[in-house]
Protein backbone atom coordinates (compact mmCIF):
# COMPACT_ATOMS: atom_id res chain seq x y z
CA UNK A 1 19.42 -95.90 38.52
CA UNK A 2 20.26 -99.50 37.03
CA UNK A 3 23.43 -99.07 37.71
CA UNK A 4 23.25 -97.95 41.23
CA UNK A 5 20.78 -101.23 41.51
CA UNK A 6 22.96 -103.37 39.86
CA UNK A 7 26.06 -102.25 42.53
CA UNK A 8 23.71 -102.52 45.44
CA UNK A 9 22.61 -106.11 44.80
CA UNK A 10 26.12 -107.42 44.25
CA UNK A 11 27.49 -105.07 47.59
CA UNK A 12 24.05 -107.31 48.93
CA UNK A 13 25.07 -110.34 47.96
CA UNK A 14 28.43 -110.07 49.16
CA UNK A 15 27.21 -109.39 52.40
CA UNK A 16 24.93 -112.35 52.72
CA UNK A 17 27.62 -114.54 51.68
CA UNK A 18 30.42 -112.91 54.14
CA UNK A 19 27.42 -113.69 57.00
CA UNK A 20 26.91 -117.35 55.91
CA UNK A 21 30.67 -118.10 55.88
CA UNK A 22 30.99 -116.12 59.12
CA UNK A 23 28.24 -118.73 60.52
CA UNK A 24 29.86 -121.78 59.48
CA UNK A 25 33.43 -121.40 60.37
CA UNK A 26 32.10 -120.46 64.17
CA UNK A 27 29.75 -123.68 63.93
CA UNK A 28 32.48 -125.53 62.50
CA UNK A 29 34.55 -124.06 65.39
CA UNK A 30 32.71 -125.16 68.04
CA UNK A 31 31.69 -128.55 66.73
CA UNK A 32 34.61 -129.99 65.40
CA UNK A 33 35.07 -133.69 66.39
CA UNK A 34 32.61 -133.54 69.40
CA UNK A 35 30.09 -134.81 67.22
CA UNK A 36 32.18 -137.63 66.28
CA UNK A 37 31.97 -140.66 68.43
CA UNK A 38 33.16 -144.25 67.48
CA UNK A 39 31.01 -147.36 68.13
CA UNK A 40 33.89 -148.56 70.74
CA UNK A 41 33.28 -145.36 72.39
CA UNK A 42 29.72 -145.46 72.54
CA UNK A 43 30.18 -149.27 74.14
CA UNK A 44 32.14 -148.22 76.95
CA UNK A 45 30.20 -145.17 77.65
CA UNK A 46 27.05 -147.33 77.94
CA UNK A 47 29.54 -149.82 79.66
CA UNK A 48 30.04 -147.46 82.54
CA UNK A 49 26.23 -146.36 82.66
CA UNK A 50 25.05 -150.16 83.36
CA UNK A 51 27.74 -150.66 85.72
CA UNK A 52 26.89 -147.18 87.46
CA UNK A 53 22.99 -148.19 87.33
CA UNK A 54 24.01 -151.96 88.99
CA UNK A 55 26.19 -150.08 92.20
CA UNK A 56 22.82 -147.20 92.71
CA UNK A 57 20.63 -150.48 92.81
CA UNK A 58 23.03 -152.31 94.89
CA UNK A 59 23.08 -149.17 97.34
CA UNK A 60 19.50 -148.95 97.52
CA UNK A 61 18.90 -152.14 98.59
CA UNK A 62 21.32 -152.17 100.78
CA UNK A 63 19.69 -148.72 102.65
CA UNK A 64 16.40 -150.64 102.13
CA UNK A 65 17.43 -153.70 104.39
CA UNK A 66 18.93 -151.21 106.71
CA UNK A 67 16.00 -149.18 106.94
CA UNK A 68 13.79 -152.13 107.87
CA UNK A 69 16.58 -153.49 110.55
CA UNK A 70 17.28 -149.95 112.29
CA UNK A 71 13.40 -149.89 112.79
CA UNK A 72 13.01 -153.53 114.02
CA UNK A 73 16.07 -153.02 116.43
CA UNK A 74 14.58 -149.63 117.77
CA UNK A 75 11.18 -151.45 118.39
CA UNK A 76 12.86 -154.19 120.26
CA UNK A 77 14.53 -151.41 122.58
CA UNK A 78 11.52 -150.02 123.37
CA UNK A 79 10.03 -152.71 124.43
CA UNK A 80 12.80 -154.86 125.92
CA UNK A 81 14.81 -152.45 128.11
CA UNK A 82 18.25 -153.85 129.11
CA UNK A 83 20.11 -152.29 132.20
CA UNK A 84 23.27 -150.78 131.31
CA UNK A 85 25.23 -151.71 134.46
CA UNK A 86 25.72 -155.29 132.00
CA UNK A 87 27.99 -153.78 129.65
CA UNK A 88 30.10 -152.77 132.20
């Protein structure tokens, strides 16, 4: 009965340790250098992001101003109707 104990925690603790080494080669796998990023790398990533975040802002703006001058010029139409026979 020892015996048969003794053999079933080593056959045990094989297994566990077959599992855990199992687990980190696929981590290690999958990781690799991903994980590793450089400060220059990190600079010109958030580089890009500012000058992505300036262009949206410049954009919106821009559709703002439009926005307000589309609905001023469509107001004017209404109210100042111009004959079309002077753009012939």
């Amino acid at each position: 009965m020892l015996s048969d104990m003794a053999t079933l925690k080593g056959v045990t603790e094989k297994l566990v340790e077959k599992g855990k080494e199992g687990r980190k080669k696929r981590n290690n796998k999958n990781t690799g250098e991903a994980r590793e990023l450089m400060v220059e790398d990190l600079l010109v990533m958030v580089e890009q992001r500012e000058q992505s975040d300036v262009k949206k802002a410049e954009e919106k703006a821009r559709k703002a101003a439009l926005r307000g001058k589309v609905g001023f010029a469509k107001l004017v139409w209404k109210e100042l109707r111009v004959a079309y026979d002077l753009f012939k």
